[in-house]
PDB file of N, CA and C in Angstrom:
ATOM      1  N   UNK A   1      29.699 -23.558   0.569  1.00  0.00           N
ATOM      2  CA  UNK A   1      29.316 -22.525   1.506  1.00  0.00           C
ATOM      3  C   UNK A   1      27.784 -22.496   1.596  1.00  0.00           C
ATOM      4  N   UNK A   2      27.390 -22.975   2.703  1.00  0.00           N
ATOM      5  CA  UNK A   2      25.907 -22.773   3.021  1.00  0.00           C
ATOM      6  C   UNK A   2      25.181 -21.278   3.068  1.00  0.00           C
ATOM      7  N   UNK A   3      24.208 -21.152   2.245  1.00  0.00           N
ATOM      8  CA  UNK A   3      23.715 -19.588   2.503  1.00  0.00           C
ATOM      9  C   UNK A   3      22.065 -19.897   3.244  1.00  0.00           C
ATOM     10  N   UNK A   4      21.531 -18.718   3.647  1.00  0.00           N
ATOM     11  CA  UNK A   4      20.306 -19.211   4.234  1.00  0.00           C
ATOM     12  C   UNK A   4      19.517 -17.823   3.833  1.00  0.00           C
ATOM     13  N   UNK A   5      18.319 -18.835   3.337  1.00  0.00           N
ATOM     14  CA  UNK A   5      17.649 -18.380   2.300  1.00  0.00           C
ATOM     15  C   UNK A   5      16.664 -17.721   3.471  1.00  0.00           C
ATOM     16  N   UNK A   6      16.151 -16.487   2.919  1.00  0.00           N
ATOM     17  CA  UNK A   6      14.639 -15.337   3.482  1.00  0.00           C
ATOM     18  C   UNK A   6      13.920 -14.580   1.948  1.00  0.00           C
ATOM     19  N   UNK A   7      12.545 -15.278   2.351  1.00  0.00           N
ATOM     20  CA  UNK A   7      11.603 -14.766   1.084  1.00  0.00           C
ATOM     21  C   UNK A   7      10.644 -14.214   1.586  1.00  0.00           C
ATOM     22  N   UNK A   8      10.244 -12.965   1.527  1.00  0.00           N
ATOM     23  CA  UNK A   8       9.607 -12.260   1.965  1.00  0.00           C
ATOM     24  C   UNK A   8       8.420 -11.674   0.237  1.00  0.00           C
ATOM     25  N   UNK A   9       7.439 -11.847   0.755  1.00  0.00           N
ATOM     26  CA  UNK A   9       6.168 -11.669  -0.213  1.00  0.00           C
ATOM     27  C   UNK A   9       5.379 -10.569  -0.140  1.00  0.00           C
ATOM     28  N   UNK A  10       4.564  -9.956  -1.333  1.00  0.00           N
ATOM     29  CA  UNK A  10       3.993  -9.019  -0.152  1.00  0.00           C
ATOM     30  C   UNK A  10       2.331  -9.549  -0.020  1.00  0.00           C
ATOM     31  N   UNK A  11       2.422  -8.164   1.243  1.00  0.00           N
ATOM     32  CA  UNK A  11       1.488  -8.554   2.165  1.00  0.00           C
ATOM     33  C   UNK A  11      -0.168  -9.043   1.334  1.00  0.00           C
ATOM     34  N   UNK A  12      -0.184  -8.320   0.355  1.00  0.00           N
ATOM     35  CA  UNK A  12      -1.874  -8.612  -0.491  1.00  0.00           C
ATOM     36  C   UNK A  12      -1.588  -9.891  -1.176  1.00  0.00           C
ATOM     37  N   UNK A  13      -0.764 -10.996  -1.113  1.00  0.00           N
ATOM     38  CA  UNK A  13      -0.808 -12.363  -1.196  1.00  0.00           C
ATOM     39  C   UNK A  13      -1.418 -13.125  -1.033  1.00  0.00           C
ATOM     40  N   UNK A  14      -2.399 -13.831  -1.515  1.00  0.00           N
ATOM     41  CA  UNK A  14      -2.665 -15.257  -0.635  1.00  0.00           C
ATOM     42  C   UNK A  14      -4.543 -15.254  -0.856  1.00  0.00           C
ATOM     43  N   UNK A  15      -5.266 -15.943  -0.138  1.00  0.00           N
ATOM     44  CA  UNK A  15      -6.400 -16.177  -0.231  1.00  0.00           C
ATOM     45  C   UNK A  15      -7.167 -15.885   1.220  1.00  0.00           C
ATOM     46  N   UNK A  16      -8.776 -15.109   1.116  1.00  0.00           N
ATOM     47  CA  UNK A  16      -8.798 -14.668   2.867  1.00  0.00           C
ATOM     48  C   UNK A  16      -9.460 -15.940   2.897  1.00  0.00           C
ATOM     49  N   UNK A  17      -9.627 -16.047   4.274  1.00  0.00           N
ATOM     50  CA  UNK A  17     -10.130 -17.268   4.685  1.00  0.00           C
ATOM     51  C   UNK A  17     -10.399 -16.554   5.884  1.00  0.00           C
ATOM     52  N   UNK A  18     -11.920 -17.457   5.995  1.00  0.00           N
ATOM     53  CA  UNK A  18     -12.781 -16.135   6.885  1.00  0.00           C
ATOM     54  C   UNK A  18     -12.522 -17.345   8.610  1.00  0.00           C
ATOM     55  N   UNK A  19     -12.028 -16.004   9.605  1.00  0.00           N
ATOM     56  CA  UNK A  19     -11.520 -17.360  10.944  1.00  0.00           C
ATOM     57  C   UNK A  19     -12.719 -17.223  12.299  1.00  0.00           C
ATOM     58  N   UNK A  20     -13.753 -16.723  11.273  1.00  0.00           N
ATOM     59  CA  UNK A  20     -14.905 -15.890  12.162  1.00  0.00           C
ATOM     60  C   UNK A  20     -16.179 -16.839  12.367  1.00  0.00           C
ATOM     61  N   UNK A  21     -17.215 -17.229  13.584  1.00  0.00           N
ATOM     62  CA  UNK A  21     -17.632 -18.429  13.680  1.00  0.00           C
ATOM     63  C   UNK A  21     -19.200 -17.376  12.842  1.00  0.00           C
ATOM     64  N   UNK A  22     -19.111 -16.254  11.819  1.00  0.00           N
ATOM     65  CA  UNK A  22     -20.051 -15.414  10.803  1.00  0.00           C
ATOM     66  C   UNK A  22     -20.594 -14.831  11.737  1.00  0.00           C
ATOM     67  N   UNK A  23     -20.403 -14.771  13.300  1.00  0.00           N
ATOM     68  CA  UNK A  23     -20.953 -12.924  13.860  1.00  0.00           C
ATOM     69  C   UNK A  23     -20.716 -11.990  13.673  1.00  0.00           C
ATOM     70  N   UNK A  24     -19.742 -11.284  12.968  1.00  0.00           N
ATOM     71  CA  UNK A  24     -19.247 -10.252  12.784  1.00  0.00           C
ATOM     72  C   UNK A  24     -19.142 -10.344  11.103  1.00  0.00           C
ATOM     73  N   UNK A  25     -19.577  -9.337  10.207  1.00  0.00           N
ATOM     74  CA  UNK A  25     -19.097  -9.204   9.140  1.00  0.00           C
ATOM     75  C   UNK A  25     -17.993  -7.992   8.586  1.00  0.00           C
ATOM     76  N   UNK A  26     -17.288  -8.899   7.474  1.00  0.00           N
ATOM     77  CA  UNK A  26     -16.022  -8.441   6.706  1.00  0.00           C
ATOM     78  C   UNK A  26     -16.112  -6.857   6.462  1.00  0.00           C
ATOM     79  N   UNK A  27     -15.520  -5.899   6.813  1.00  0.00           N
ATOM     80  CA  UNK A  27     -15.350  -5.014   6.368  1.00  0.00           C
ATOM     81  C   UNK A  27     -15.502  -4.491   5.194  1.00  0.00           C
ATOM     82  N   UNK A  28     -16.261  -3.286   5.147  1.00  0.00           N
ATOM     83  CA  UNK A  28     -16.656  -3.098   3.858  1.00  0.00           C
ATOM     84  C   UNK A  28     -15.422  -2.848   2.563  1.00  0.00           C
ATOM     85  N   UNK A  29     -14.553  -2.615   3.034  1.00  0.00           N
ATOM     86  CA  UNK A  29     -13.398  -2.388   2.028  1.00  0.00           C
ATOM     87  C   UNK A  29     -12.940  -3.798   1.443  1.00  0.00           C
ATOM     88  N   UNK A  30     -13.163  -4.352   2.197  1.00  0.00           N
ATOM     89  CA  UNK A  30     -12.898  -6.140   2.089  1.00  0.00           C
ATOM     90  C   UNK A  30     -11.709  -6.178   2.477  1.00  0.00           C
ATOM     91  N   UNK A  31     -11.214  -7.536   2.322  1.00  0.00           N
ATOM     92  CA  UNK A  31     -10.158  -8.515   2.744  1.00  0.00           C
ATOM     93  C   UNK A  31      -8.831  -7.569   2.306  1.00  0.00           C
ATOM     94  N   UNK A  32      -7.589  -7.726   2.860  1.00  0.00           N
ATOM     95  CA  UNK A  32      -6.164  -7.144   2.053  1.00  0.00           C
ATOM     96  C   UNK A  32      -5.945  -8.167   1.353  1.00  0.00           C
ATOM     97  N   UNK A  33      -6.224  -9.277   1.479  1.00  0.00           N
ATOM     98  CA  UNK A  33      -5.805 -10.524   0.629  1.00  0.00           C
ATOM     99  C   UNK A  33      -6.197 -10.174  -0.909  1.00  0.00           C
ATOM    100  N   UNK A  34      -6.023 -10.729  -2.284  1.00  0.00           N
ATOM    101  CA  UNK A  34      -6.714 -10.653  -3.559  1.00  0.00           C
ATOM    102  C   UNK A  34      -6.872 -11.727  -4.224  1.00  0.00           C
ATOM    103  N   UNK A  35      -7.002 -12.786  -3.047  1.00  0.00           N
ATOM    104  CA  UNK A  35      -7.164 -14.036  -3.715  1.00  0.00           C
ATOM    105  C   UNK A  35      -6.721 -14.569  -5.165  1.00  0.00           C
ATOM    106  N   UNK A  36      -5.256 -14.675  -4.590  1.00  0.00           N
ATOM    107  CA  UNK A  36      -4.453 -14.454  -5.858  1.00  0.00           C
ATOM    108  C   UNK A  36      -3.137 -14.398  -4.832  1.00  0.00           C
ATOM    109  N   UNK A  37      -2.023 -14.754  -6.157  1.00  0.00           N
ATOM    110  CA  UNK A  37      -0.619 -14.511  -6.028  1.00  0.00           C
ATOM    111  C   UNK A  37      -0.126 -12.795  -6.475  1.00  0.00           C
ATOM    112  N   UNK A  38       0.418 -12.258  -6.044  1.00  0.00           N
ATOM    113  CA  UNK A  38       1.186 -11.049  -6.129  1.00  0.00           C
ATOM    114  C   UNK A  38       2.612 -11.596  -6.763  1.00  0.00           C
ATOM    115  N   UNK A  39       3.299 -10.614  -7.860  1.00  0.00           N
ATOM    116  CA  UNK A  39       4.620 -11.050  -8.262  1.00  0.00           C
ATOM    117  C   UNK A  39       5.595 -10.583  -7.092  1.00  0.00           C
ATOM    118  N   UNK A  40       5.186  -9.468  -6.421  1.00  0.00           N
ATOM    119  CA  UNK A  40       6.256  -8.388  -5.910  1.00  0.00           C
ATOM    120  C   UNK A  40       7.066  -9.397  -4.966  1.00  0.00           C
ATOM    121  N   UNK A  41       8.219  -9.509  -4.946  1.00  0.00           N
ATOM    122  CA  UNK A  41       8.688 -10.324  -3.530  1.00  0.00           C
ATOM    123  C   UNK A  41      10.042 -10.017  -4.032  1.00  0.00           C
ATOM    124  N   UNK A  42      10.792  -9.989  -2.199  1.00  0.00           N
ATOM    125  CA  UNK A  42      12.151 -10.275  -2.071  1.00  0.00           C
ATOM    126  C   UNK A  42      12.470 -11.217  -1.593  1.00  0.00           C
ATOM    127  N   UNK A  43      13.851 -12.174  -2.471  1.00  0.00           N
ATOM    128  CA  UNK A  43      14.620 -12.942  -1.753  1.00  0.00           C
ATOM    129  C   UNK A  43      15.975 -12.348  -1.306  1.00  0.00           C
ATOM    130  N   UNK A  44      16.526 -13.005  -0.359  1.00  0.00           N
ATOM    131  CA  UNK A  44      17.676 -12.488   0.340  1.00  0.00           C
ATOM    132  C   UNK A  44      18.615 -13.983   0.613  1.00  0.00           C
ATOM    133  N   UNK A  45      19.535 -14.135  -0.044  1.00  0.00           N
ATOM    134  CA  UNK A  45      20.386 -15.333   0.514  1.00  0.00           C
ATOM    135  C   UNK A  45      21.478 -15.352   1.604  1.00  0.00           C
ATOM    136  N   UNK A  46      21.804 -15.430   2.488  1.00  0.00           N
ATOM    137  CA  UNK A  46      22.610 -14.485   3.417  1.00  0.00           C
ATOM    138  C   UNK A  46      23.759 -16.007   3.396  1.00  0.00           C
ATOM    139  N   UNK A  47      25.298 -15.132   3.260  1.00  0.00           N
ATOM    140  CA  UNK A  47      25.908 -16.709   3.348  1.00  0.00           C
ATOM    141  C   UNK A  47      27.256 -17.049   4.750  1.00  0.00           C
ATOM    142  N   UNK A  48      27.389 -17.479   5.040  1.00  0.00           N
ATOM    143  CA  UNK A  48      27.995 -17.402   6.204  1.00  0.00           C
ATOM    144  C   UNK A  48      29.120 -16.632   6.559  1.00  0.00           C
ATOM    145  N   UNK A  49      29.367 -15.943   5.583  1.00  0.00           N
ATOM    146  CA  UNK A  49      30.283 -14.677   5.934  1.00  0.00           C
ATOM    147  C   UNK A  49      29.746 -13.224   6.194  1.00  0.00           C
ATOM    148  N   UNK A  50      27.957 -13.692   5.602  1.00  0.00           N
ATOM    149  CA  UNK A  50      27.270 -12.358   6.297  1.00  0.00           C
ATOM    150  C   UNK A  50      26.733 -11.564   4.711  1.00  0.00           C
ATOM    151  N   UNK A  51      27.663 -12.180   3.796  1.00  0.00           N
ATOM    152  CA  UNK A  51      27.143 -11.037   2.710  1.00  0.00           C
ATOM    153  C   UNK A  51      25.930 -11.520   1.796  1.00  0.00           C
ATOM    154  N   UNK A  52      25.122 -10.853   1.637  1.00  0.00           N
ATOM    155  CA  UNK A  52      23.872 -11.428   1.040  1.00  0.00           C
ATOM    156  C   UNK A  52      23.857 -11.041  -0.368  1.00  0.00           C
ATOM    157  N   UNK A  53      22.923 -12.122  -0.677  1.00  0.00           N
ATOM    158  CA  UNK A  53      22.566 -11.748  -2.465  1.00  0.00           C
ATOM    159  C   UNK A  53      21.213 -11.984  -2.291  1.00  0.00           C
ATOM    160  N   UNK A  54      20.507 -10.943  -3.263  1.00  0.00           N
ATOM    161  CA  UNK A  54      19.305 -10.154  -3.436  1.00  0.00           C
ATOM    162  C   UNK A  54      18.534 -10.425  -4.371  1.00  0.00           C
ATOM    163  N   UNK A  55      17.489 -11.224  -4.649  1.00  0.00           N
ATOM    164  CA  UNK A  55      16.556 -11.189  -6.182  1.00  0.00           C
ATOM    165  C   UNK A  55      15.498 -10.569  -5.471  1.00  0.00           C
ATOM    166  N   UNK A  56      14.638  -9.298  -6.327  1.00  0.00           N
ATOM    167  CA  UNK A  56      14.030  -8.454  -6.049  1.00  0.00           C
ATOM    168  C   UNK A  56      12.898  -8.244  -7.258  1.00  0.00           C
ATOM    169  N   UNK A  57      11.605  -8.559  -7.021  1.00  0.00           N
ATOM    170  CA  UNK A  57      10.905  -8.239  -8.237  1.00  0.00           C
ATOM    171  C   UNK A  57      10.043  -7.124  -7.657  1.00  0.00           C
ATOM    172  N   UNK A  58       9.884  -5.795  -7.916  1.00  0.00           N
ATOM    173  CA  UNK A  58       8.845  -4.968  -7.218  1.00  0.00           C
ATOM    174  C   UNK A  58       7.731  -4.421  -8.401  1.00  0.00           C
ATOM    175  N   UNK A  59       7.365  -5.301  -9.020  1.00  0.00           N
ATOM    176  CA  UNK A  59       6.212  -5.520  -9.852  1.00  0.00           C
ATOM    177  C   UNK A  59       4.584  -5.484  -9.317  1.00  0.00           C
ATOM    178  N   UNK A  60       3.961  -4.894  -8.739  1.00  0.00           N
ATOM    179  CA  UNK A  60       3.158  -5.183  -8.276  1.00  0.00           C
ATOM    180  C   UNK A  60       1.521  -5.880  -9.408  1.00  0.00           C
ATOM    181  N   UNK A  61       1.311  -7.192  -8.789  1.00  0.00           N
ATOM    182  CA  UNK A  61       0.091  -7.832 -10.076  1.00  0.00           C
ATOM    183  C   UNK A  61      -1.100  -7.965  -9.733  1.00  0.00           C
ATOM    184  N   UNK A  62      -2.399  -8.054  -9.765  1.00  0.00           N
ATOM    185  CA  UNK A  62      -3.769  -8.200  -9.057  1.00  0.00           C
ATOM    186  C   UNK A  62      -3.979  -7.529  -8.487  1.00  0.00           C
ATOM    187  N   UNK A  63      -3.653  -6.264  -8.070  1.00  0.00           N
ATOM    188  CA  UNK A  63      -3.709  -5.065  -7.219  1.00  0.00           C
ATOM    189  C   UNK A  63      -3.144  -3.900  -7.688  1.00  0.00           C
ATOM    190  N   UNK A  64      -4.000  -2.801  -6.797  1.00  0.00           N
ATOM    191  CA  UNK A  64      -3.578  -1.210  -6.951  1.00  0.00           C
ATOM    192  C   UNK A  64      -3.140  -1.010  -5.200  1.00  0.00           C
ATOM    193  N   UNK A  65      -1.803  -0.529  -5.226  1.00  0.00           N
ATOM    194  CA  UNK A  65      -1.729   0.111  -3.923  1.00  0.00           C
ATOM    195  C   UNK A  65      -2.895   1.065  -2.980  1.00  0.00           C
ATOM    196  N   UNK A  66      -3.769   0.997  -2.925  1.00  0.00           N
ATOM    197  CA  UNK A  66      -5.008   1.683  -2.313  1.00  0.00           C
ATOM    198  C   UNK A  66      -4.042   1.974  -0.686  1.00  0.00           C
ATOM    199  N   UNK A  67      -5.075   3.123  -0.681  1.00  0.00           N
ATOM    200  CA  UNK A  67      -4.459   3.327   0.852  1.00  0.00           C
ATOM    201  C   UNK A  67      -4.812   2.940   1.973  1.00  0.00           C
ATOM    202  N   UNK A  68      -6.421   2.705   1.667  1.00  0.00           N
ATOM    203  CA  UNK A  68      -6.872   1.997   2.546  1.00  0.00           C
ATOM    204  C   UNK A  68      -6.383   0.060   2.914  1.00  0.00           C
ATOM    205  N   UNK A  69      -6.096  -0.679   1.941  1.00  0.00           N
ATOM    206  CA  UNK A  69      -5.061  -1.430   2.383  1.00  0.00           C
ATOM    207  C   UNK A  69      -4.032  -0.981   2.915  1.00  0.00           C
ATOM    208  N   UNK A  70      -3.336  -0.277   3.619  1.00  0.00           N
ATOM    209  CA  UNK A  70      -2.271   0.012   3.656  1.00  0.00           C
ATOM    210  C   UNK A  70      -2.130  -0.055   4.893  1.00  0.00           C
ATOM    211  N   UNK A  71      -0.516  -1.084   5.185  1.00  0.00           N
ATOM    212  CA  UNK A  71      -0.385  -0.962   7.100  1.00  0.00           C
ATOM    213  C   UNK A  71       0.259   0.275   7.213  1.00  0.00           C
ATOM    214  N   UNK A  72      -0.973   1.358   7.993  1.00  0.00           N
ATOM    215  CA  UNK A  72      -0.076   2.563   8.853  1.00  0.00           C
ATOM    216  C   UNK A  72      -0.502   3.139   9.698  1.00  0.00           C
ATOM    217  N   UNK A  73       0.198   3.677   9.983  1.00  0.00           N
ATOM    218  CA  UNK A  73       0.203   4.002  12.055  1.00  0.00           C
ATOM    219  C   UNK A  73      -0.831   5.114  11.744  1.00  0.00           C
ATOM    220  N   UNK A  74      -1.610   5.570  13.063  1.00  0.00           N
ATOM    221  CA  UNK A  74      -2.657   6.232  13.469  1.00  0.00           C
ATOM    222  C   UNK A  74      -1.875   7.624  12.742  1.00  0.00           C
ATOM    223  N   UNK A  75      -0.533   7.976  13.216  1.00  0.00           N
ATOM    224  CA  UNK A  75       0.279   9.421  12.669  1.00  0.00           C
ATOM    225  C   UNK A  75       0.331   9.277  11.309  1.00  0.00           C
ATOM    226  N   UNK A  76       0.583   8.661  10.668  1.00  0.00           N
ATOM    227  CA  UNK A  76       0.611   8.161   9.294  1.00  0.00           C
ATOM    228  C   UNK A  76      -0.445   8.669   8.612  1.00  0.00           C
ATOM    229  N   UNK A  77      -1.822   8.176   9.170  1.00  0.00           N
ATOM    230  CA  UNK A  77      -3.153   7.982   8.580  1.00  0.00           C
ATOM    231  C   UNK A  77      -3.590   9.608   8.791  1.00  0.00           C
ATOM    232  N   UNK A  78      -3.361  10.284  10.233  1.00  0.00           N
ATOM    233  CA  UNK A  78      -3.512  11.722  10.621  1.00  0.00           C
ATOM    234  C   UNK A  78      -3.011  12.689   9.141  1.00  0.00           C
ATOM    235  N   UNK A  79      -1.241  12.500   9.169  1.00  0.00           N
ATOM    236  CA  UNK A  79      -0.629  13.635   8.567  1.00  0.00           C
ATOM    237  C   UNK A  79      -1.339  13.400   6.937  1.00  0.00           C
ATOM    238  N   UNK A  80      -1.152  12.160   6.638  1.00  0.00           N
ATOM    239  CA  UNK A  80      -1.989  11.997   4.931  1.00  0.00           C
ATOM    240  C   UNK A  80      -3.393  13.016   4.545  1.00  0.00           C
ATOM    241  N   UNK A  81      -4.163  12.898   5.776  1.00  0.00           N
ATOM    242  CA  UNK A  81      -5.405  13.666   5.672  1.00  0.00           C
ATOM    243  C   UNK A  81      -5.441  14.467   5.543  1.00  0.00           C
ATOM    244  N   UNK A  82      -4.198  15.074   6.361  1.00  0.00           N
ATOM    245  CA  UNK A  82      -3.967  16.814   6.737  1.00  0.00           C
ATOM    246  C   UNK A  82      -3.283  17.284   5.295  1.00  0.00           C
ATOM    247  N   UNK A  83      -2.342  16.451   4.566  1.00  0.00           N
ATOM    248  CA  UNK A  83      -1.779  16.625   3.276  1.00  0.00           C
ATOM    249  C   UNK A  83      -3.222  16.672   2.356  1.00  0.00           C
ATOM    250  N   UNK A  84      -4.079  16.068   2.437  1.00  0.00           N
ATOM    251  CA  UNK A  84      -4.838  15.731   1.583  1.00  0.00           C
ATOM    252  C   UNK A  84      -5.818  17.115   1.775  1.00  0.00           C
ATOM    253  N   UNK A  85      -6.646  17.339   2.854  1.00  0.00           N
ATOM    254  CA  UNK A  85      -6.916  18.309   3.217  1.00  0.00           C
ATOM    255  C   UNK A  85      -6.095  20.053   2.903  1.00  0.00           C
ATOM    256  N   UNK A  86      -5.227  20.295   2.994  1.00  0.00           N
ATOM    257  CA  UNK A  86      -4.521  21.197   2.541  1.00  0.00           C
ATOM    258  C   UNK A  86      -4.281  21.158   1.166  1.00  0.00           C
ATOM    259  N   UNK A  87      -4.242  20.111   0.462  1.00  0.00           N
ATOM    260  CA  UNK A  87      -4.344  20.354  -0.913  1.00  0.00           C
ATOM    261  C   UNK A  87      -6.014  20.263  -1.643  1.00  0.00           C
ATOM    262  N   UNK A  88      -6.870  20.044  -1.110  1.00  0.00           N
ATOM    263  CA  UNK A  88      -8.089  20.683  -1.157  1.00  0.00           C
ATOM    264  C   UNK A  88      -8.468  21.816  -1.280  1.00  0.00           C
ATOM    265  N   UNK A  89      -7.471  22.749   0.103  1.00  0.00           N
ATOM    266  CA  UNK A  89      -7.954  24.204   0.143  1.00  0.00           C
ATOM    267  C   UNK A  89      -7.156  24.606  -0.991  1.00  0.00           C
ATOM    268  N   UNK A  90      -5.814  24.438  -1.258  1.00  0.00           N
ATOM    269  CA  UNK A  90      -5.131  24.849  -2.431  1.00  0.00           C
ATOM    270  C   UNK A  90      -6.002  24.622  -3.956  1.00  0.00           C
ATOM    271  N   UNK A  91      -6.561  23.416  -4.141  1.00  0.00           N
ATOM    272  CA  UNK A  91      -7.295  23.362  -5.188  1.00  0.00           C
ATOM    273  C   UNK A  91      -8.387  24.342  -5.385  1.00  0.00           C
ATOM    274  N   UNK A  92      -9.130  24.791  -4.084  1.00  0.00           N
ATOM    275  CA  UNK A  92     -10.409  25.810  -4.378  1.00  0.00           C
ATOM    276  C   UNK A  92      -9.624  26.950  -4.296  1.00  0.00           C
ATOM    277  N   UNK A  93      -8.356  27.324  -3.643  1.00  0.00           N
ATOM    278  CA  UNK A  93      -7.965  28.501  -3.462  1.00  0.00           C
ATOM    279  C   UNK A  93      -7.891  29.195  -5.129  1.00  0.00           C
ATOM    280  N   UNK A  94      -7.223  27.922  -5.829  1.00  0.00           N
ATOM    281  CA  UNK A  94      -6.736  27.805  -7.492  1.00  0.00           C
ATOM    282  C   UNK A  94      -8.205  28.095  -8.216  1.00  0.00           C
ATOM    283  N   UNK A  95      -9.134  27.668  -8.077  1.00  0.00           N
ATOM    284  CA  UNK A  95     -10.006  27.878  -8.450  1.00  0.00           C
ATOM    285  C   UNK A  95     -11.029  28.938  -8.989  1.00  0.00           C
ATOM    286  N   UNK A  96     -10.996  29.519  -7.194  1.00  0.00           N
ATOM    287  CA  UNK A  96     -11.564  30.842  -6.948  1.00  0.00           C
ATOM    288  C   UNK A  96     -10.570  31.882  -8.103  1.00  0.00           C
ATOM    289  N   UNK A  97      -9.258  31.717  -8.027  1.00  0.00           N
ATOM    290  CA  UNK A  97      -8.326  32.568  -8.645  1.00  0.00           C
ATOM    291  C   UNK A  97      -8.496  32.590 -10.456  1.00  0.00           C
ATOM    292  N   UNK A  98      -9.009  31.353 -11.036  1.00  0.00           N
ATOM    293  CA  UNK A  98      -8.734  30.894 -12.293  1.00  0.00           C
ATOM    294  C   UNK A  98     -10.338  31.796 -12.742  1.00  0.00           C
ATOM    295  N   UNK A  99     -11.302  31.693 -11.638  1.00  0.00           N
ATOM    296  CA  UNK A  99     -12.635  31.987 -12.073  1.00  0.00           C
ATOM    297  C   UNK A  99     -12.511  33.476 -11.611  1.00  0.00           C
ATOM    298  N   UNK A 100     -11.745  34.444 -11.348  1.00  0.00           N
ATOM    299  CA  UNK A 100     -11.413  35.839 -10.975  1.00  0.00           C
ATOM    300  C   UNK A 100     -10.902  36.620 -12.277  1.00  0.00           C
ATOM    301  N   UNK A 101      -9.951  35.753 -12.573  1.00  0.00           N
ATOM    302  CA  UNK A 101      -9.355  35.964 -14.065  1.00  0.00           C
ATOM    303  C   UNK A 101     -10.013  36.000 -15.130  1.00  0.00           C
ATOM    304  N   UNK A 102     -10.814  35.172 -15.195  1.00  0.00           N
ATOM    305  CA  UNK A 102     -12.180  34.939 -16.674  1.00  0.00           C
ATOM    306  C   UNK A 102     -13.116  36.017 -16.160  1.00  0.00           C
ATOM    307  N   UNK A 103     -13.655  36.073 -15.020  1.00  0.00           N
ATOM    308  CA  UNK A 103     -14.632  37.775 -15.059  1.00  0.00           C
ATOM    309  C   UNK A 103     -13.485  38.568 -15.022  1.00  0.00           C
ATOM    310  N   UNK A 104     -12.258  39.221 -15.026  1.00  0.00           N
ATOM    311  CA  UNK A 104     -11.733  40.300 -15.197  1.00  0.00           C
ATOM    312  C   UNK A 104     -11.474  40.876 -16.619  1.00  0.00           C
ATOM    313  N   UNK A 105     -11.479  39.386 -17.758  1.00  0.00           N
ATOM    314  CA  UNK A 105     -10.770  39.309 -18.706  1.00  0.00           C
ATOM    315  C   UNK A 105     -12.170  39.056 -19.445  1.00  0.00           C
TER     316      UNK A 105
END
């Protein structure tokens, strides 16, 4: 029974290789690449009856998930801020409250 193989890697894989004739320079965050292999990857064997088998390593190696690597949509990037932002005001809100308590006490 023939199965047909899909390996999917992730994306911070591989080595950058600059495709730029040097007018424009690299972003300051740098490359998503890490010049380097990543462990994380899925294989998927799919076999002609449709049912697949799965090797899955989600190990991530040479990297920290940063967010700024991260592929996401303009809404994505919006609501994070607004999360991030709102837990800001919660942190000073906590604050103001913790430093209310020590002059009362």
């Amino acid at each position: 029974m023939k199965k047909t193989p899909h390996h999917f890697v992730c994306y911070r894989s591989g080595f950058y290789v600059s495709k730029d004739k040097g007018l424009r320079h690299l972003k300051t965050q740098g490359s998503n690449k890490i010049d380097g292999n990543c462990s994380a990857e899925i294989k998927v064997f799919v076999s002609e009856t449709g049912a697949c088998n799965i090797k899955f390593c989600k190990t991530h190696l040479g990297h920290r998930n940063d967010i700024g690597h991260l592929s996401l949509t303009e809404f994505e990037r919006r609501h994070i801020a607004k999360k991030l932002h709102q837990k800001y005001h919660l942190m000073k809100y906590l604050t103001k409250l913790e430093i209310l308590s020590l002059i009362q006490n």
